[in-house]
N, C-alpha and C. Protein backbone atom coordinates (compact mmCIF):
# COMPACT_ATOMS: atom_id res chain seq x y z
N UNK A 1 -20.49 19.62 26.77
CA UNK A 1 -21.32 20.68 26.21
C UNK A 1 -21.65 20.39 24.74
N UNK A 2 -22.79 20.72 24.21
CA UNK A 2 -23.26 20.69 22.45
C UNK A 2 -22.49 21.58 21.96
N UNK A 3 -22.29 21.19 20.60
CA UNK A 3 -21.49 21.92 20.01
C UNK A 3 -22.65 22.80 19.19
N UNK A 4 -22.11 24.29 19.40
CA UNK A 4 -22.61 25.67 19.14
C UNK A 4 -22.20 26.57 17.36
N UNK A 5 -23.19 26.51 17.21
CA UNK A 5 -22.48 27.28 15.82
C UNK A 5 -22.83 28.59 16.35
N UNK A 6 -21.86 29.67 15.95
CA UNK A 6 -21.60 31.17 16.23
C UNK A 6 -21.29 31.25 14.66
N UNK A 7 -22.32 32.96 14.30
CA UNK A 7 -22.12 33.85 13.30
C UNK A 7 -22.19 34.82 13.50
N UNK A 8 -21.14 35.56 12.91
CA UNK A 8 -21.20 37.10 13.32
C UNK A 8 -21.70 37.61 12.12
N UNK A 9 -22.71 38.52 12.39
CA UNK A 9 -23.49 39.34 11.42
C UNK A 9 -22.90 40.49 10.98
N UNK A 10 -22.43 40.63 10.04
CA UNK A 10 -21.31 42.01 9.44
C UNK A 10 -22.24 42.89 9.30
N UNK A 11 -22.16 43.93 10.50
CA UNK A 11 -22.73 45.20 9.89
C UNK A 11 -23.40 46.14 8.77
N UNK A 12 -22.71 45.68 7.38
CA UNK A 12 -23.18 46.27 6.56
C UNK A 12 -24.45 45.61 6.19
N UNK A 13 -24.70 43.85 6.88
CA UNK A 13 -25.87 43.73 6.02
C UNK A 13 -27.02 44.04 6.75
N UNK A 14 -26.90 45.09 7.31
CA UNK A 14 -28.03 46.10 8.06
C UNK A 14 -28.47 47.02 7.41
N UNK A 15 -28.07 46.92 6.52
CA UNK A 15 -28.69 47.39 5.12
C UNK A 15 -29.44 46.99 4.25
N UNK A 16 -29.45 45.94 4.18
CA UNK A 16 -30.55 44.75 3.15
C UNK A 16 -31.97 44.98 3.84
N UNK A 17 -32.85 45.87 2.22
CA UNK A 17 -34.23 45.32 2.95
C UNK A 17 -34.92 44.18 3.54
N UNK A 18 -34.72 43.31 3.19
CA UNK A 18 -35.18 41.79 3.10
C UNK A 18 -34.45 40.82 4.78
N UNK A 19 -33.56 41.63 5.67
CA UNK A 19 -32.84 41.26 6.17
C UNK A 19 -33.78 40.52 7.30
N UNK A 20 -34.79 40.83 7.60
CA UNK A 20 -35.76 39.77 8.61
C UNK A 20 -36.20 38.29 7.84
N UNK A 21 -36.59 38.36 6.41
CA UNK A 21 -36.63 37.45 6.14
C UNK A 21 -35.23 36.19 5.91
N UNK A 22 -34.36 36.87 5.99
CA UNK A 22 -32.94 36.36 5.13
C UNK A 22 -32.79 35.70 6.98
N UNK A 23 -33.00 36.50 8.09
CA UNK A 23 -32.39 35.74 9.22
C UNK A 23 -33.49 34.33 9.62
N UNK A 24 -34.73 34.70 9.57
CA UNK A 24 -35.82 33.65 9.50
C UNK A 24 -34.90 32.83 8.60
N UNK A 25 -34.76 32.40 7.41
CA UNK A 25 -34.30 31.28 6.81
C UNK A 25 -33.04 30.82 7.13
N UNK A 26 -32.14 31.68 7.99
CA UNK A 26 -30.71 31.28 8.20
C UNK A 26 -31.65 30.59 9.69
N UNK A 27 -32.14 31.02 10.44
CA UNK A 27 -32.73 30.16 11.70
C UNK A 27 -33.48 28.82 11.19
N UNK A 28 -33.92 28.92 10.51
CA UNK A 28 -34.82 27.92 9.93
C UNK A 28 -33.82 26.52 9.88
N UNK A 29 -32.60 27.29 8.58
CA UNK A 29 -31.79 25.74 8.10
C UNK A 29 -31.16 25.87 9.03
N UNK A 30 -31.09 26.08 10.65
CA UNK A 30 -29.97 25.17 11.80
C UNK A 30 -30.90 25.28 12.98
N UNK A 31 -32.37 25.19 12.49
CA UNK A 31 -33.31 24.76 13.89
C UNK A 31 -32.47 23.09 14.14
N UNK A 32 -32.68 22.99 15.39
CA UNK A 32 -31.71 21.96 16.12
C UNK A 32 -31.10 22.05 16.97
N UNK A 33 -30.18 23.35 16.56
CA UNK A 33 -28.87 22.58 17.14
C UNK A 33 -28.95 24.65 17.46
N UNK A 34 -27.27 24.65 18.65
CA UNK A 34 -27.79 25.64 19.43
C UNK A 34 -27.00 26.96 18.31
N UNK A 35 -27.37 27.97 18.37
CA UNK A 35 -26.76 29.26 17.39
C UNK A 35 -26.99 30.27 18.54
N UNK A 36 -25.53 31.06 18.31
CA UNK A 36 -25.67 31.95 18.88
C UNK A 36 -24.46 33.20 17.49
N UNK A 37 -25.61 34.71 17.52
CA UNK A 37 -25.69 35.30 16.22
C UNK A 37 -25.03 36.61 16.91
N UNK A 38 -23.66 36.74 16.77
CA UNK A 38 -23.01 37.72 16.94
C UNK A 38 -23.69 39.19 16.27
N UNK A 39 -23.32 40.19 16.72
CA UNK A 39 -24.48 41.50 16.01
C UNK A 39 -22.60 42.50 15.55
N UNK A 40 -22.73 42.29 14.24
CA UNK A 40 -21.58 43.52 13.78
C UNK A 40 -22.01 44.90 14.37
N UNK A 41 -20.80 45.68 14.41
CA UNK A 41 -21.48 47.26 14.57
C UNK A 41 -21.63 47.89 13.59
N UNK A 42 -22.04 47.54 12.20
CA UNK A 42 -22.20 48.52 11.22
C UNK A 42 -22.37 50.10 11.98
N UNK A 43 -23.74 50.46 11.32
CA UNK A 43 -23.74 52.25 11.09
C UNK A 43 -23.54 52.60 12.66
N UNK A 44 -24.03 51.98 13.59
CA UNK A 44 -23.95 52.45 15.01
C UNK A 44 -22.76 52.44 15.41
N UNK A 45 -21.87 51.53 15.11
CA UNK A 45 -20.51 51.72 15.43
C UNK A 45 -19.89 52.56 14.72
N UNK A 46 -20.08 52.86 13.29
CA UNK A 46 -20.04 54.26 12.47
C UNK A 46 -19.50 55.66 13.07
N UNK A 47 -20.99 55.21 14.28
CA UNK A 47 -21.24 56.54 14.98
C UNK A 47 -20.17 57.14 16.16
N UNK A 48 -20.28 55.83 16.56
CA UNK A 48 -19.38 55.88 17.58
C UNK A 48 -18.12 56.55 17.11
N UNK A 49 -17.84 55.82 15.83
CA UNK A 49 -16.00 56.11 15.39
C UNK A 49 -16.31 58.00 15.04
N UNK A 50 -17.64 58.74 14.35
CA UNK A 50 -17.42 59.51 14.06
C UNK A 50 -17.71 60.87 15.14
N UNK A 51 -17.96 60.21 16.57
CA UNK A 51 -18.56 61.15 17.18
C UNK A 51 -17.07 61.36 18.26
N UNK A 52 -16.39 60.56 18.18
CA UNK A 52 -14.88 60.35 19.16
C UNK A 52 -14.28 61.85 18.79
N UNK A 53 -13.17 61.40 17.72
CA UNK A 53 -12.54 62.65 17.17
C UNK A 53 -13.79 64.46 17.68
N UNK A 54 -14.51 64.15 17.28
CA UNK A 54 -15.48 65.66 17.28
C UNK A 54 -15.96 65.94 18.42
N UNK A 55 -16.05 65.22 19.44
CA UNK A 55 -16.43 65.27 21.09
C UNK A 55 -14.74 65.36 22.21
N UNK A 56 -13.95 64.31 21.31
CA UNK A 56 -12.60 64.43 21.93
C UNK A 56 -12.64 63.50 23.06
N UNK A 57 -13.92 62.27 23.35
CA UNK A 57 -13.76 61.12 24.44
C UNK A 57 -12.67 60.44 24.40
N UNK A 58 -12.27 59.38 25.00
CA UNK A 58 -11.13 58.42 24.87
C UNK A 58 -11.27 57.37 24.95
N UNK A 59 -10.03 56.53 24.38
CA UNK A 59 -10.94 55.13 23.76
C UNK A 59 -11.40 54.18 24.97
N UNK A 60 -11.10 54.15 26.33
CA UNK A 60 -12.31 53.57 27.16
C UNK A 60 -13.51 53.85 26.70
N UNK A 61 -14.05 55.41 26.66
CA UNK A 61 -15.56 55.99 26.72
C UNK A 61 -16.04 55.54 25.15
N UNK A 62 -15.00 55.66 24.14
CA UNK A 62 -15.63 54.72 22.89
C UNK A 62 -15.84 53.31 23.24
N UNK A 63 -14.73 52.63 23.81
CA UNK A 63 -15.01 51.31 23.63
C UNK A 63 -16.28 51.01 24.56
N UNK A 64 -16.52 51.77 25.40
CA UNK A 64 -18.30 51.50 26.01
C UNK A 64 -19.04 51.40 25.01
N UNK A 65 -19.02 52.91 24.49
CA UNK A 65 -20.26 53.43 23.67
C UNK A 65 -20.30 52.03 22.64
N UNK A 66 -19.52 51.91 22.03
CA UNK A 66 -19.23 50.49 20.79
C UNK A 66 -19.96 49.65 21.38
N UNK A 67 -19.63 48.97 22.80
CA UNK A 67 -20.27 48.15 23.02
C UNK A 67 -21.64 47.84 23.47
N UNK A 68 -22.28 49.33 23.86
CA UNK A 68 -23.54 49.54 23.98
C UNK A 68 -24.54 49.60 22.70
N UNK A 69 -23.46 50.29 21.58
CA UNK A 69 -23.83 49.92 20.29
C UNK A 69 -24.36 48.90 19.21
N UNK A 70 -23.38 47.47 20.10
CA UNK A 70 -23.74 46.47 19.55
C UNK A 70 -25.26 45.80 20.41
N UNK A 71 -24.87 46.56 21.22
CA UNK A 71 -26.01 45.66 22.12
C UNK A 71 -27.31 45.93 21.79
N UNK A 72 -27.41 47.68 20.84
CA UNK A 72 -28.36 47.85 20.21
C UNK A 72 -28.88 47.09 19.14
N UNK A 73 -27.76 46.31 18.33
CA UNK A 73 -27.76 45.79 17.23
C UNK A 73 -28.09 44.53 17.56
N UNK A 74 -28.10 44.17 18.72
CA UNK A 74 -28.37 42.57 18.65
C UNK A 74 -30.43 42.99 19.31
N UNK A 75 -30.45 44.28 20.09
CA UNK A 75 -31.80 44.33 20.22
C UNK A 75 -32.71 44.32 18.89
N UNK A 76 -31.85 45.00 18.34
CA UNK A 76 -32.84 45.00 16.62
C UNK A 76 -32.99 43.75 16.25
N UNK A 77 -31.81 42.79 15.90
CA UNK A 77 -31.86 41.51 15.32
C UNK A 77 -33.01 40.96 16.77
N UNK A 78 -32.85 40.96 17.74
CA UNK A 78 -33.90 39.65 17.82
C UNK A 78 -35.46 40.43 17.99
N UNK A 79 -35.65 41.70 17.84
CA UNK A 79 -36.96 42.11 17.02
C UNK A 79 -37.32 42.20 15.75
N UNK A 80 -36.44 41.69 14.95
CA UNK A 80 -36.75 41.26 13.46
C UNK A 80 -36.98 40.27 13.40
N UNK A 81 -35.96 39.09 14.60
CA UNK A 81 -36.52 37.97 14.01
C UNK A 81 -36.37 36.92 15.42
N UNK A 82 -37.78 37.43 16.31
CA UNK A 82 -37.36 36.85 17.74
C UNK A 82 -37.47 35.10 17.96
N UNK A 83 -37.97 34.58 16.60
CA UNK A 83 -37.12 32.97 17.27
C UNK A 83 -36.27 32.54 16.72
């Protein structure tokens, strides 16, 4: 198998205006070779942590929601920056 570079994208920088351009240039310097771009759960996972306690789910039904969360986060990243 090729060897794969993996980055996980920390949540908070889902905050940076500039963050479509900043992933365009991180794609740019490792066109080549294969990347695969982990999606942090910043604010959506936020949500998750703040909606548990106040709804009273349990951590199965969080650890879904989390992970449906991220899955949002990786839909955003590759509509900011789909190649």
């Amino acid at each position: 198998p090729l060897p794969m570079r993996v980055l996980k994208l920390g949540g908070s920088l889902y905050d940076l205006p500039d963050l479509p351009a900043r992933l365009r240039t991180l794609v740019a310097l490792l066109s080549g070779e294969p990347l695969l771009i982990f999606p942090g759960g910043g604010p959506t996972a936020d949500l998750v942590r703040a909606w548990q306690p106040r709804f009273g789910f349990d951590d199965d039904a969080a650890h879904h929601l989390a992970v449906a969360a991220l899955d949002l986060n990786a839909r955003l990243l590759a509509t900011l920056c789909p190649e």
